[in-house]
Protein backbone atom coordinates (compact mmCIF):
# COMPACT_ATOMS: atom_id res chain seq x y z
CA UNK A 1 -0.27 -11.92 -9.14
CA UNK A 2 1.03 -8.11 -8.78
CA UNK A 3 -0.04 -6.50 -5.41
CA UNK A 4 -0.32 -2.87 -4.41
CA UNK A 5 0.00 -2.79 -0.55
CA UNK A 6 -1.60 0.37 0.81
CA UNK A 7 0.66 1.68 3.31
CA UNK A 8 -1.18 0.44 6.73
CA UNK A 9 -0.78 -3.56 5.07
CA UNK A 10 3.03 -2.70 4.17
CA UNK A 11 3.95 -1.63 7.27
CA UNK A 12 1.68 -4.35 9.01
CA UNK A 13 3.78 -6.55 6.62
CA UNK A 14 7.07 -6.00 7.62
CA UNK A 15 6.21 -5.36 11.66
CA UNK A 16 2.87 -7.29 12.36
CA UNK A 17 2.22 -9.87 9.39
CA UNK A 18 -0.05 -11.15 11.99
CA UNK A 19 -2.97 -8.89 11.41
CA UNK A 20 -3.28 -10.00 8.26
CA UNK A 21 -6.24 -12.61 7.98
CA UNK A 22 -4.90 -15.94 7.03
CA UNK A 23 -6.03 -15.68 3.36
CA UNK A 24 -3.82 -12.58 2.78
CA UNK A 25 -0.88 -13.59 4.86
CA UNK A 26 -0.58 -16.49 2.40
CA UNK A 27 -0.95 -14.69 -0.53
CA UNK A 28 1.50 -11.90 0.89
CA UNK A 29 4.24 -14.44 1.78
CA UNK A 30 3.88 -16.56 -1.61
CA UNK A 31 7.01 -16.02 -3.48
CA UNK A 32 5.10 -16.50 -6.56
CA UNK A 33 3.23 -12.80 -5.81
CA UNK A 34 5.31 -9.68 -6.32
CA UNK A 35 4.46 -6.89 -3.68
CA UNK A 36 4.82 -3.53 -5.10
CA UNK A 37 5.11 -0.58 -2.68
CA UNK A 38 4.49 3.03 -3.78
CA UNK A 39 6.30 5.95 -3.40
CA UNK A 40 3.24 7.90 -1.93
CA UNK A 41 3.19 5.15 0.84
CA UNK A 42 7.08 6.06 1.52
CA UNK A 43 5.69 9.70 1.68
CA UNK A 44 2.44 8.99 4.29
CA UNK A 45 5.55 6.89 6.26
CA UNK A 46 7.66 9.65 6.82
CA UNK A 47 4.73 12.19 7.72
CA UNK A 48 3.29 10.30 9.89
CA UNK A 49 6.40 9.42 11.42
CA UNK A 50 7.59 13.12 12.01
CA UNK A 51 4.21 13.61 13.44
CA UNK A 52 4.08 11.25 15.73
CA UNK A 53 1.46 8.84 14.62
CA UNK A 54 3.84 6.12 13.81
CA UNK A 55 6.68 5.14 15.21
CA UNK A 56 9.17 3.29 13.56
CA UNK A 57 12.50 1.15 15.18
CA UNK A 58 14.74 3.57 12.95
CA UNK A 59 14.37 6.60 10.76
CA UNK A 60 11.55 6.51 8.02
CA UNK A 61 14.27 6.30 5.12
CA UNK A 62 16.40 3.29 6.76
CA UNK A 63 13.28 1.56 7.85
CA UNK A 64 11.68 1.90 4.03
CA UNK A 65 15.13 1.23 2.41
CA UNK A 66 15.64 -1.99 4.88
CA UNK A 67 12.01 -3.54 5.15
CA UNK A 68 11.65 -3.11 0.71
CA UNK A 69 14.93 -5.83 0.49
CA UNK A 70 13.62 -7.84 3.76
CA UNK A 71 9.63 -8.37 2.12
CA UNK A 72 10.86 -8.56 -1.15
CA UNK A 73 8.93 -5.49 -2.25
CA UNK A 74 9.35 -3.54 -5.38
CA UNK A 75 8.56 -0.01 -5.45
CA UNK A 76 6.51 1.75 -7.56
CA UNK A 77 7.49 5.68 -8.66
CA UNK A 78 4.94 7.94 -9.05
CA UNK A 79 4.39 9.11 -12.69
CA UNK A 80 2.18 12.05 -13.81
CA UNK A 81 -0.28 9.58 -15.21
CA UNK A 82 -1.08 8.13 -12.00
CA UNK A 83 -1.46 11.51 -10.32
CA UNK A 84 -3.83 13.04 -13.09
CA UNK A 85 -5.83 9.73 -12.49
CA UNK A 86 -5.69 10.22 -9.06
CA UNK A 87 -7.68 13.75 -9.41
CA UNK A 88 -9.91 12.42 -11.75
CA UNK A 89 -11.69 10.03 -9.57
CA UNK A 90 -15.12 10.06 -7.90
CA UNK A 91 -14.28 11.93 -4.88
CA UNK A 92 -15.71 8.50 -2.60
CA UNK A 93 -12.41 8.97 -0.71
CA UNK A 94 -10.76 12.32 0.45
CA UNK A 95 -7.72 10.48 1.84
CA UNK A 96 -5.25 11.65 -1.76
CA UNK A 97 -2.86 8.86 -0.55
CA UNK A 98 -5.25 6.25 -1.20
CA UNK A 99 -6.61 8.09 -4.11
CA UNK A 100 -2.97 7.78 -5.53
CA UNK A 101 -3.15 4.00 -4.51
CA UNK A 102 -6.34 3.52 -6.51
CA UNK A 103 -4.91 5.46 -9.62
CA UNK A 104 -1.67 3.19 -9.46
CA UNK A 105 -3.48 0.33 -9.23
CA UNK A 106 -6.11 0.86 -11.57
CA UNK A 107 -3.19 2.49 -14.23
CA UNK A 108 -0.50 -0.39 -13.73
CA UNK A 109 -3.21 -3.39 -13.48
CA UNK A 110 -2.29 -4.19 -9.67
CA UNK A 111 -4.25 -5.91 -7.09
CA UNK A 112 -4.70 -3.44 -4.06
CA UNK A 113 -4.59 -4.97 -0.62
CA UNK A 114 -6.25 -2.94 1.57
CA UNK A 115 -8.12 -2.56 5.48
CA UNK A 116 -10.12 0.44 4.09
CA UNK A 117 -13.37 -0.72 3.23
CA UNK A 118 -14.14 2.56 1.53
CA UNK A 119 -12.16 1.97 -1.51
CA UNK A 120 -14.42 -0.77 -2.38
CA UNK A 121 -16.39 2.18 -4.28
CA UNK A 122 -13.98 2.48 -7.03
CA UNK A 123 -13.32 0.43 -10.14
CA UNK A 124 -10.11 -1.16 -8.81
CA UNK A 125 -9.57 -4.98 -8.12
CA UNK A 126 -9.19 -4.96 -4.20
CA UNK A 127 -8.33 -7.44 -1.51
CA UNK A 128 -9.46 -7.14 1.68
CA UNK A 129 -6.48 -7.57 4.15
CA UNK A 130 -8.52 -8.63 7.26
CA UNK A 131 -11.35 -11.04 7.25
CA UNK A 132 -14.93 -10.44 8.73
């Protein structure tokens, strides 16, 4: 199984694996699942970073570049197809990193696992990264 990890489950991933519910933290950590990171989750990293909202044991770039090789993650480049999607969607989410998400997973046929239970109003196969 291919899965898009939204940015929040990535960096929960490589820093606190533990909020995952069980469920997810199994299918995260089987090595039979390829976790595929986007670029526009790289991007919401380093904003977020430089404004204060995350912090992060090292800069945004070493952190990304490290933690990719460490959870065997793949990452995904954004293409003009998946940004054209992106704007084409049912505006159920104004948040455009997670409209990006949606459009990558709904373009490149991935699994997105997510915390935000408002992307459960598009057409996109989503897993829900915490329980209850």
């Amino acid at each position: 199984m291919r899965l898009l990890l939204d940015t929040q489950c990535w960096v929960w991933l490589t820093s606190a694996p533990d909020l995952f519910s069980p469920a997810v933290y199994t299918l995260v950590e089987d090595a039979n699942n390829e976790l595929v990171l986007s670029a526009v989750s790289a991007w919401e990293i380093a904003i977020k970073t430089a404004g204060g909202k995350l912090r992060l044991p090292t800069t945004p770039s070493e952190y990304i570049e490290t933690r990719l090789r460490r959870a065997n993650t793949v990452p995904l480049a954004i293409t003009h197809l998946h940004a054209l999607r992106a704007g084409e969607l049912p505006r159920h989410h104004r948040d455009p990193f997670d409209r990006l998400l949606v459009a990558q997973a709904q373009i490149e046929g991935l699994r997105l696992v997510t915390s935000d239970a408002k992307l459960r109003r598009y057409d996109v196969e989503l897993i829900e990264a915490r329980s209850g």
